[in-house]
PDB file of N, CA and C in Angstrom:
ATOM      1  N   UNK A   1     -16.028  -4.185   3.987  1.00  0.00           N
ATOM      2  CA  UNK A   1     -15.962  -2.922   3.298  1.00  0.00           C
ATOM      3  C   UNK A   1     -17.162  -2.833   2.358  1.00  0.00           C
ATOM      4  N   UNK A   2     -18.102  -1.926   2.546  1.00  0.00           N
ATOM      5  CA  UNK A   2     -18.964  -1.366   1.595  1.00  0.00           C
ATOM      6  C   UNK A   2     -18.303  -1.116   0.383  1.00  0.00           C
ATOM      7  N   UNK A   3     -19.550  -1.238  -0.775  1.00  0.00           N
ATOM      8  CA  UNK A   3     -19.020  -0.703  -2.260  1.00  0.00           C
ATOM      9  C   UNK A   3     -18.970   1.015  -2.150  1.00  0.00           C
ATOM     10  N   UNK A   4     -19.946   1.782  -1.458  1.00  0.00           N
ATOM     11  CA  UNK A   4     -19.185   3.056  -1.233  1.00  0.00           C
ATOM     12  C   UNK A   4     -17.801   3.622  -0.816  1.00  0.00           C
ATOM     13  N   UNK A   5     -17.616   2.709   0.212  1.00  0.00           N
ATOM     14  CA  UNK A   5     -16.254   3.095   0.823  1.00  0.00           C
ATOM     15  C   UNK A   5     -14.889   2.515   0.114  1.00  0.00           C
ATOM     16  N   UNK A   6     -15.566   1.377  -0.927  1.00  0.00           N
ATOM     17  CA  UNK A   6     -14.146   0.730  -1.685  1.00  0.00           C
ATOM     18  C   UNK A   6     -13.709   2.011  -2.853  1.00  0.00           C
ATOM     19  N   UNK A   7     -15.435   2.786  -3.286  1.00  0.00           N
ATOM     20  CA  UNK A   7     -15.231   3.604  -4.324  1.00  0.00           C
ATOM     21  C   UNK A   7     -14.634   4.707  -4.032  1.00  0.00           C
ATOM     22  N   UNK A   8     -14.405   5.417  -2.656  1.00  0.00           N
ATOM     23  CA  UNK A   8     -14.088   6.218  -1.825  1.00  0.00           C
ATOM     24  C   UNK A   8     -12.598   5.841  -2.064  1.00  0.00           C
ATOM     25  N   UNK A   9     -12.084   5.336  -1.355  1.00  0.00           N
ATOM     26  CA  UNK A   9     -10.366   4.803  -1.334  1.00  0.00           C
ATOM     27  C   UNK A   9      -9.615   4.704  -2.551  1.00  0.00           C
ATOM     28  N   UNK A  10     -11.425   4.508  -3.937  1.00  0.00           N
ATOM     29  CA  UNK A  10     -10.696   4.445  -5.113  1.00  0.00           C
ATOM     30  C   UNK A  10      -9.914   5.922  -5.692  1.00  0.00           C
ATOM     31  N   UNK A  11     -10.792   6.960  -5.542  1.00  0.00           N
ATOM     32  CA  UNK A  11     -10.814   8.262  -5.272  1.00  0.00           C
ATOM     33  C   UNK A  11     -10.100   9.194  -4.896  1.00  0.00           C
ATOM     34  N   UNK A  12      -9.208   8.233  -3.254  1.00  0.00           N
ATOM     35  CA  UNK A  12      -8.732   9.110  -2.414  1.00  0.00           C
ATOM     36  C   UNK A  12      -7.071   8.524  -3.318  1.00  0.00           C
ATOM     37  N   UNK A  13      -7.307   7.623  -4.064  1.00  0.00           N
ATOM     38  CA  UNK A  13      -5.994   7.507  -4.806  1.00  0.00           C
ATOM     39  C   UNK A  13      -5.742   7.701  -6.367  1.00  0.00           C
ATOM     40  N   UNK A  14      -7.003   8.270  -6.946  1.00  0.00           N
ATOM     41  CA  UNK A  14      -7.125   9.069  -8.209  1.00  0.00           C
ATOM     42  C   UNK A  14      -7.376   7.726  -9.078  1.00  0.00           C
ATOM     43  N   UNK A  15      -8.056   6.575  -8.773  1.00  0.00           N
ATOM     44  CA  UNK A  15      -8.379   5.208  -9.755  1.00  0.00           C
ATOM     45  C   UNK A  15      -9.734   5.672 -10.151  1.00  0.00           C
ATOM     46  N   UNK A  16      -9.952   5.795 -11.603  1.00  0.00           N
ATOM     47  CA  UNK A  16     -11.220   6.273 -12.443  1.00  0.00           C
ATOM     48  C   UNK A  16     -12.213   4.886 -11.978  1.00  0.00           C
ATOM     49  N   UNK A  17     -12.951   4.733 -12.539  1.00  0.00           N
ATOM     50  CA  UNK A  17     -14.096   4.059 -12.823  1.00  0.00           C
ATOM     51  C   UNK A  17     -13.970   2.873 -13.234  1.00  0.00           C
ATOM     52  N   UNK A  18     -13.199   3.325 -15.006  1.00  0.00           N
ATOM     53  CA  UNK A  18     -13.037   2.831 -15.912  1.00  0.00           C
ATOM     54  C   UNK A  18     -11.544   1.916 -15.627  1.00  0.00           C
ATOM     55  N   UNK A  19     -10.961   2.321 -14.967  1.00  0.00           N
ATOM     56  CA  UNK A  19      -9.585   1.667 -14.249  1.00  0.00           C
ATOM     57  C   UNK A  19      -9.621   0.448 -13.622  1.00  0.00           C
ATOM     58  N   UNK A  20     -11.051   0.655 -12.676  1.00  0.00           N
ATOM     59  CA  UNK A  20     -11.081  -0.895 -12.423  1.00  0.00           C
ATOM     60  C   UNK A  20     -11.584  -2.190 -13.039  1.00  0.00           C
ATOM     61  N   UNK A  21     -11.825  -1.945 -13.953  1.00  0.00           N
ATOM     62  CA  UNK A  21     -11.365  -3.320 -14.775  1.00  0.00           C
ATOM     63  C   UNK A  21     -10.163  -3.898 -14.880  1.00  0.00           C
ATOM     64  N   UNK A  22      -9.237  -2.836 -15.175  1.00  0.00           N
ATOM     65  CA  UNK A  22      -8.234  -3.666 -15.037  1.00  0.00           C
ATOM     66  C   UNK A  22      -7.184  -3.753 -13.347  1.00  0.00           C
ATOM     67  N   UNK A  23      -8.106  -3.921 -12.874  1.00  0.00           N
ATOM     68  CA  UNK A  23      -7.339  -3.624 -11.398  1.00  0.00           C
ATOM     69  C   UNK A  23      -7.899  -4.718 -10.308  1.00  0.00           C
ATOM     70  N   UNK A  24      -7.699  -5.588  -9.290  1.00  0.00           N
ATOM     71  CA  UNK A  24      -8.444  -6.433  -8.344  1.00  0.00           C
ATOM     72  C   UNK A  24      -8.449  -5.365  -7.286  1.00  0.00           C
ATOM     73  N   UNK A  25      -9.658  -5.997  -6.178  1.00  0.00           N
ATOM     74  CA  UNK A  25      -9.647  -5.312  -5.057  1.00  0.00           C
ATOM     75  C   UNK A  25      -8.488  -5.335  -4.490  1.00  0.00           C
ATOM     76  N   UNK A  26      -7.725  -6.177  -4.483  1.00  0.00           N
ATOM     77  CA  UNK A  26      -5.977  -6.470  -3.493  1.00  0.00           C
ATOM     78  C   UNK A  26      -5.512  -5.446  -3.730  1.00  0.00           C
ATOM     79  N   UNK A  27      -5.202  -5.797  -5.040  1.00  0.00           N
ATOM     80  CA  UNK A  27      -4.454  -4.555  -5.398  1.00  0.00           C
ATOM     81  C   UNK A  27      -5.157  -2.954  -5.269  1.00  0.00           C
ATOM     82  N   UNK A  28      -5.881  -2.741  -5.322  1.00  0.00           N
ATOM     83  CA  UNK A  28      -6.518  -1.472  -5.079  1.00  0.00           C
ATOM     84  C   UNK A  28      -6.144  -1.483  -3.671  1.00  0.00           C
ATOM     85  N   UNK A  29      -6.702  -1.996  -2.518  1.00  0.00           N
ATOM     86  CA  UNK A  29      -5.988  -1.636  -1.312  1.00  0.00           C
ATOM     87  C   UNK A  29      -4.324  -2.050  -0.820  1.00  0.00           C
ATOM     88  N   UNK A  30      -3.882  -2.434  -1.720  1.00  0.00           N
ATOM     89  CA  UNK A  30      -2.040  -2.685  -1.250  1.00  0.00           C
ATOM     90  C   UNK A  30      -1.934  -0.917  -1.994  1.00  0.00           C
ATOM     91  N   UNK A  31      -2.867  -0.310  -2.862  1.00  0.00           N
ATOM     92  CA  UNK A  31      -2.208   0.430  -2.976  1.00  0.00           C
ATOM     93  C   UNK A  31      -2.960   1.573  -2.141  1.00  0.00           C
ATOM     94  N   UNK A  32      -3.911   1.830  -1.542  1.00  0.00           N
ATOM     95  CA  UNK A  32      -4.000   2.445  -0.338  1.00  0.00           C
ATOM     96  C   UNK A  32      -3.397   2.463   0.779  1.00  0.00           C
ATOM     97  N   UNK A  33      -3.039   1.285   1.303  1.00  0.00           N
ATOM     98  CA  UNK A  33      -2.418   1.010   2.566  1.00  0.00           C
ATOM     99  C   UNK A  33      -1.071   1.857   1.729  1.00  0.00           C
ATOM    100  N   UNK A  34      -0.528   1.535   0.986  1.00  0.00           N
ATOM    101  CA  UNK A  34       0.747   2.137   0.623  1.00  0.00           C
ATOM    102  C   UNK A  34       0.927   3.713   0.418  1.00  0.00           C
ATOM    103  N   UNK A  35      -0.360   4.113   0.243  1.00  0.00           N
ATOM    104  CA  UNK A  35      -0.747   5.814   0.292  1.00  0.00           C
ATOM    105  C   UNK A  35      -0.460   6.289   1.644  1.00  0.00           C
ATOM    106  N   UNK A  36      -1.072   5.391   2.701  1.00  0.00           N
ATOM    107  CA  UNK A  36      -1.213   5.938   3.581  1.00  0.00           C
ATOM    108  C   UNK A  36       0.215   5.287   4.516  1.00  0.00           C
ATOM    109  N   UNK A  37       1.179   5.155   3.860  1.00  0.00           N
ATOM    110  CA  UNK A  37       2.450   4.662   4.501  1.00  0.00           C
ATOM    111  C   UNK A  37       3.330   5.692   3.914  1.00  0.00           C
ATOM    112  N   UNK A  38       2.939   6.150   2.727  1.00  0.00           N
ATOM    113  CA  UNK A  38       4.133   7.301   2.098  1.00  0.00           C
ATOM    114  C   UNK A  38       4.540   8.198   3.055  1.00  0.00           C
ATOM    115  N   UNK A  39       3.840   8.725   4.374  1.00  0.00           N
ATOM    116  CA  UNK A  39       3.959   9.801   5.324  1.00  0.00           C
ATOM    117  C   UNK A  39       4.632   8.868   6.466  1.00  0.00           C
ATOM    118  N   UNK A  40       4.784   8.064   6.600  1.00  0.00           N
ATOM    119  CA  UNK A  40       5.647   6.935   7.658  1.00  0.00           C
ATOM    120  C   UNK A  40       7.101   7.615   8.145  1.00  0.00           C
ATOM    121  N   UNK A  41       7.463   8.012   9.373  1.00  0.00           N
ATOM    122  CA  UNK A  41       8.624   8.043   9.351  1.00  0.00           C
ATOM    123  C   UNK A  41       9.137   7.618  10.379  1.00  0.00           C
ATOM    124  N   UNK A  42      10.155   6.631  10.114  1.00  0.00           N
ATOM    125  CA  UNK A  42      10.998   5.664  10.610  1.00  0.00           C
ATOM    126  C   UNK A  42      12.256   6.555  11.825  1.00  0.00           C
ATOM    127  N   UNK A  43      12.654   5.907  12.941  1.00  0.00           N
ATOM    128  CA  UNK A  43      13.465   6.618  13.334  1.00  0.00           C
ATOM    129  C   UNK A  43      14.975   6.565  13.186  1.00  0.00           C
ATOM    130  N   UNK A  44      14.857   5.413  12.088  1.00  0.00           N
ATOM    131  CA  UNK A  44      17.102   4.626  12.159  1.00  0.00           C
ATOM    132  C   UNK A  44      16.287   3.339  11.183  1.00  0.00           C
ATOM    133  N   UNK A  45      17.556   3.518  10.507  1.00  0.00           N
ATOM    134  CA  UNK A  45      17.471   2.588   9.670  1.00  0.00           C
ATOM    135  C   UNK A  45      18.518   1.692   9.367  1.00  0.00           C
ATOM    136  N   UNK A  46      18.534  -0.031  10.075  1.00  0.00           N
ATOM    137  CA  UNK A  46      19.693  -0.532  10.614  1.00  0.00           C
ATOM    138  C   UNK A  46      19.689  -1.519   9.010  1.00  0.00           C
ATOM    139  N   UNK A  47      20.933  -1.445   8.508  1.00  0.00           N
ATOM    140  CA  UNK A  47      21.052  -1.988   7.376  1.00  0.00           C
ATOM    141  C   UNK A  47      21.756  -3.553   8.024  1.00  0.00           C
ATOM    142  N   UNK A  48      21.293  -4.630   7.674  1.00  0.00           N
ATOM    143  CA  UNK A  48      21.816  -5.799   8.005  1.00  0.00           C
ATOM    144  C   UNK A  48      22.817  -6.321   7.578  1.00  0.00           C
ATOM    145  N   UNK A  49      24.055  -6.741   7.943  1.00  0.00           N
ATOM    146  CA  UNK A  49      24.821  -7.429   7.284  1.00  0.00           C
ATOM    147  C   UNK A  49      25.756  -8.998   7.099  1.00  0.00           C
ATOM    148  N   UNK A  50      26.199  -9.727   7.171  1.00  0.00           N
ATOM    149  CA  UNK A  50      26.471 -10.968   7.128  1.00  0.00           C
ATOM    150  C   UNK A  50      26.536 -11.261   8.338  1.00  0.00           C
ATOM    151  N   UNK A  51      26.608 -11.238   9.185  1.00  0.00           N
ATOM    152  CA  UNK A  51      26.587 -11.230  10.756  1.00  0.00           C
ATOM    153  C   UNK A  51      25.477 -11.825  10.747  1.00  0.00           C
ATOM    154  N   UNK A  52      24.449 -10.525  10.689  1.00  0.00           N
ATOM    155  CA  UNK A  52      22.833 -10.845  10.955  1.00  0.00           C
ATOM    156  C   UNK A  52      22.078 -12.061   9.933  1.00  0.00           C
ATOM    157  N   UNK A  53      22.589 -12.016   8.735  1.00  0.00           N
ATOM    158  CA  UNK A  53      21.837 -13.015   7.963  1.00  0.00           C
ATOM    159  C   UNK A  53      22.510 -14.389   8.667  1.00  0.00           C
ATOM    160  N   UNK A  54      23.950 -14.252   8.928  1.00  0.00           N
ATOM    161  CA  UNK A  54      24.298 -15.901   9.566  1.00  0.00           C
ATOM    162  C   UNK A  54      23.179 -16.120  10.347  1.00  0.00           C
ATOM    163  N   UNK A  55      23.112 -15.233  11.731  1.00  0.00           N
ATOM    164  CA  UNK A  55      21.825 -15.544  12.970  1.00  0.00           C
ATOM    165  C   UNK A  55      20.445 -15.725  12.451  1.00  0.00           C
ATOM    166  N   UNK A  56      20.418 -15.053  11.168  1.00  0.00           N
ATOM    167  CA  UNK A  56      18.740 -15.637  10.437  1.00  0.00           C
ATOM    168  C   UNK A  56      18.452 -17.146  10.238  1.00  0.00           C
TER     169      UNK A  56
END
């Protein structure tokens, strides 16, 4: 990743300038990837229960 395109992603998630100081690259992209998961939609959502954790 270029320093343009890291500053870009910073941008596309409203992180100032001045923000990244206190911020690592990780975290700057866990929270992109997570931007771009907010629109995710799942089709069923199977809640697990003691059954399934025994077979874990």
């Amino acid at each position: 990743m270029t320093t343009p395109l890291f500053l870009l992603r910073c941008t596309e998630i409203g992180i100032g300038i001045a923000d990244l100081d206190l911020l690592t690259i990780g975290i700057v992209m866990d929270m992109w990837t997570e931007k771009g998961n907010d629109s995710a939609k799942y089709n069923h959502t199977v809640v697990a229960g003691q059954v399934e954790f025994d077979k874990f």
